[in-house]
C-alpha atoms as a PDB file:
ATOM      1  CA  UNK A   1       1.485   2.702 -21.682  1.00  0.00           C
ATOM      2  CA  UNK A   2      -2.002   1.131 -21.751  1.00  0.00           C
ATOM      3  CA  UNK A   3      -0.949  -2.857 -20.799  1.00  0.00           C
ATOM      4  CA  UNK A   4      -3.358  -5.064 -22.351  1.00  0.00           C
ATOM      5  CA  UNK A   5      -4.069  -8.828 -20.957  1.00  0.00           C
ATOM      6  CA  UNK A   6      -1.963 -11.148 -23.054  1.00  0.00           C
ATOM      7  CA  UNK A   7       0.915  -9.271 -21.687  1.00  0.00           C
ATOM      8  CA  UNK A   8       0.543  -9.522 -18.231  1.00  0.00           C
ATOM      9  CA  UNK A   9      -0.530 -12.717 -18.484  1.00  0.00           C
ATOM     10  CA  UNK A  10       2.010 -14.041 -20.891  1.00  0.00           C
ATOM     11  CA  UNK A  11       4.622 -11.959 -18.042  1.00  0.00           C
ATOM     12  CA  UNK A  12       3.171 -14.208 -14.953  1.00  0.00           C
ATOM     13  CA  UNK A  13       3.370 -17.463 -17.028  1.00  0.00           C
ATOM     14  CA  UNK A  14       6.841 -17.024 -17.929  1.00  0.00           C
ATOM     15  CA  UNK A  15       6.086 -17.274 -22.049  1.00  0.00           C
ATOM     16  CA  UNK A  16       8.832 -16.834 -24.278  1.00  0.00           C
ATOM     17  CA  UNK A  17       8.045 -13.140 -24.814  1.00  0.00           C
ATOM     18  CA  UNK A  18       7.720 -12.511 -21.220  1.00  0.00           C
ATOM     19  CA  UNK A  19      10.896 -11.086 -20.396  1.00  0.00           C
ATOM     20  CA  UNK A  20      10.533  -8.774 -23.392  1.00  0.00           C
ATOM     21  CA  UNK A  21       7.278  -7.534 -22.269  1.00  0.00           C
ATOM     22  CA  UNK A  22       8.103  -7.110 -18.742  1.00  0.00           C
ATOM     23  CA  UNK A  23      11.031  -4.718 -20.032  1.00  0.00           C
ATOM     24  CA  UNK A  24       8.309  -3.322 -21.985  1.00  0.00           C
ATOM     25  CA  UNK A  25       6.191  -2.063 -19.668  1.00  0.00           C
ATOM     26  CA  UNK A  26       8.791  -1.525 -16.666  1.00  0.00           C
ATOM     27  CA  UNK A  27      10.695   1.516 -19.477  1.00  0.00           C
ATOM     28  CA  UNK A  28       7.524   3.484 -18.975  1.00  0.00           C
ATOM     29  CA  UNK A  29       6.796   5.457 -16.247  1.00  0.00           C
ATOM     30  CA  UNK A  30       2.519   5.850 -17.035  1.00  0.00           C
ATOM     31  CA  UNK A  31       1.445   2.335 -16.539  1.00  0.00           C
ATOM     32  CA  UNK A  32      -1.980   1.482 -17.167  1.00  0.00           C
ATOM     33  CA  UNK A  33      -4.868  -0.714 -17.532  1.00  0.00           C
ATOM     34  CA  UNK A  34      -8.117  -1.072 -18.152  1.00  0.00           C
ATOM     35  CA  UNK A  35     -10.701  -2.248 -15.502  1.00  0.00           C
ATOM     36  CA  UNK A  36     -12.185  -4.801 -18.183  1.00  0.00           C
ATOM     37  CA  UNK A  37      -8.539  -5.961 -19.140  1.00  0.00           C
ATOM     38  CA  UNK A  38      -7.635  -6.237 -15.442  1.00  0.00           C
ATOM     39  CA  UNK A  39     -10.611  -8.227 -14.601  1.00  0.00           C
ATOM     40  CA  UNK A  40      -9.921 -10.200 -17.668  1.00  0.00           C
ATOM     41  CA  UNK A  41      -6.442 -11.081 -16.904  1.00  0.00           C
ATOM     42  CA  UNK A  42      -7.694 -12.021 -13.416  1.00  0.00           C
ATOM     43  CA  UNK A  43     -10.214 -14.596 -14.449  1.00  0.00           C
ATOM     44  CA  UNK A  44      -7.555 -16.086 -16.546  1.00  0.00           C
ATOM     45  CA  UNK A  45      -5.024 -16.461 -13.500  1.00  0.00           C
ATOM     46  CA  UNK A  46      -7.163 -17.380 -11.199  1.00  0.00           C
ATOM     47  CA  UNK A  47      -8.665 -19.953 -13.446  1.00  0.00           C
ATOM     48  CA  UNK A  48      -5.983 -21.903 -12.851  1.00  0.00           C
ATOM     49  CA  UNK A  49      -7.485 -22.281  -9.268  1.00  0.00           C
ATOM     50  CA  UNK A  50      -3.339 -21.665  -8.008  1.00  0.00           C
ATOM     51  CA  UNK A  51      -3.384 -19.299  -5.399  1.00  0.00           C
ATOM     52  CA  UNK A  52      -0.058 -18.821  -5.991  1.00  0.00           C
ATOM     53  CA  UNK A  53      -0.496 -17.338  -9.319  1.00  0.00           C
ATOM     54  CA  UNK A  54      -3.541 -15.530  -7.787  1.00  0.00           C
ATOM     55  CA  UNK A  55      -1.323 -13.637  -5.140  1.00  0.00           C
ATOM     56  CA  UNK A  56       1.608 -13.146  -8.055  1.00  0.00           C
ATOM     57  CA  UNK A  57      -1.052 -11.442  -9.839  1.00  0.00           C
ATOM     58  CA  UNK A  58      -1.938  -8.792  -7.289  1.00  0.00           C
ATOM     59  CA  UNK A  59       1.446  -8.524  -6.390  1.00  0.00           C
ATOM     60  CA  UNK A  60       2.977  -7.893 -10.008  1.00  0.00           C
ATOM     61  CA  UNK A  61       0.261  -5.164 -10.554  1.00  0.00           C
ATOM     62  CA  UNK A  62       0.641  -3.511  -7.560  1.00  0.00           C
ATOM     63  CA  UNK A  63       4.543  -3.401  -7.630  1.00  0.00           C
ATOM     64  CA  UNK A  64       4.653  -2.466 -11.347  1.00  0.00           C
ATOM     65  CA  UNK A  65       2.683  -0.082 -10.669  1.00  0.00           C
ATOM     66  CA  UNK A  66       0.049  -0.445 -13.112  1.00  0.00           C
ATOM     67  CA  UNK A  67      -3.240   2.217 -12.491  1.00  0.00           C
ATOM     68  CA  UNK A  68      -6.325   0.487 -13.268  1.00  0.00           C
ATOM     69  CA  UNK A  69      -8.756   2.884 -15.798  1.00  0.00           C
ATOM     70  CA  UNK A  70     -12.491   2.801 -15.689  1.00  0.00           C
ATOM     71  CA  UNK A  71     -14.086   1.915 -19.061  1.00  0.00           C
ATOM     72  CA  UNK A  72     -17.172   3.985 -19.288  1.00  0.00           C
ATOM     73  CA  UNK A  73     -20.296   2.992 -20.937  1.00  0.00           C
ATOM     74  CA  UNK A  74     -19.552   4.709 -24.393  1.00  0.00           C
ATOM     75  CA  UNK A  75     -15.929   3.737 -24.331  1.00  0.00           C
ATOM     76  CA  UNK A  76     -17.631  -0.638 -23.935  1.00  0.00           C
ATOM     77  CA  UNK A  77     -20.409   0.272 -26.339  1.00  0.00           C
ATOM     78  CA  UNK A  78     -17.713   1.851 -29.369  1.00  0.00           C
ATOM     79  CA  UNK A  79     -15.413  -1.282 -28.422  1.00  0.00           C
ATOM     80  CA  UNK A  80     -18.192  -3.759 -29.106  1.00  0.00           C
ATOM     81  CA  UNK A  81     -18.537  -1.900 -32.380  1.00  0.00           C
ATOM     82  CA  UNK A  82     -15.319  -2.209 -33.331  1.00  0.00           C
ATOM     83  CA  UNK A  83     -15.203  -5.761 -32.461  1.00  0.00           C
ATOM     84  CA  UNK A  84     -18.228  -6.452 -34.457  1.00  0.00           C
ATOM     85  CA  UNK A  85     -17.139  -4.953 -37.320  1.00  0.00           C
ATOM     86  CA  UNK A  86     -13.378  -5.517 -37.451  1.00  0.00           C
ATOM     87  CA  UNK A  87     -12.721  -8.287 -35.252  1.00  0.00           C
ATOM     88  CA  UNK A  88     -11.748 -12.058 -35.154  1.00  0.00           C
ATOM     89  CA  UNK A  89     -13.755 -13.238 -38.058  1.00  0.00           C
ATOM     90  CA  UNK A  90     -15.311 -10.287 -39.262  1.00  0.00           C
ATOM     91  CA  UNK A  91     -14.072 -10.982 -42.882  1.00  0.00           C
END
């Protein structure tokens, strides 16, 4: 399962869909993330300047689990494309 920001996020804020998620990902064994989504979700926890939250984020990946992936240079430059043309606002 490739684990995408919004969810871990939404898990670690306790969102409505965050039991539902965490159930999600916990069914499969192949947990994964990208190093861009990871980073991503990071900035957004610690944003919150709680270092709290900050630990509950290393914590939750690391007992889910979750492998981070590296994103190579083609895989960013054909996701940019995609984003450009098929993305928020794109038409």
């Amino acid at each position: 399962m490739i684990i995408d920001t919004s969810a871990v996020v939404a898990i670690l804020r306790d969102e409505p869909d965050a039991e539902t998620l965490a159930r999600a990902i916990e069914a499969d064994d192949d947990r994964r993330m990208s190093a861009v989504s990871y980073v991503e979700a990071a900035v957004v926890i610690d944003g919150s300047r709680d270092p709290v939250a900050s630990r509950r984020f290393d914590e939750a990946i690391d007992v889910a689990g979750i492998t981070i992936e590296p994103v190579t240079e083609r895989q960013a430059l054909l996701a940019r494309a995609a984003y450009r043309d098929f993305g928020k606002g794109s038409g």
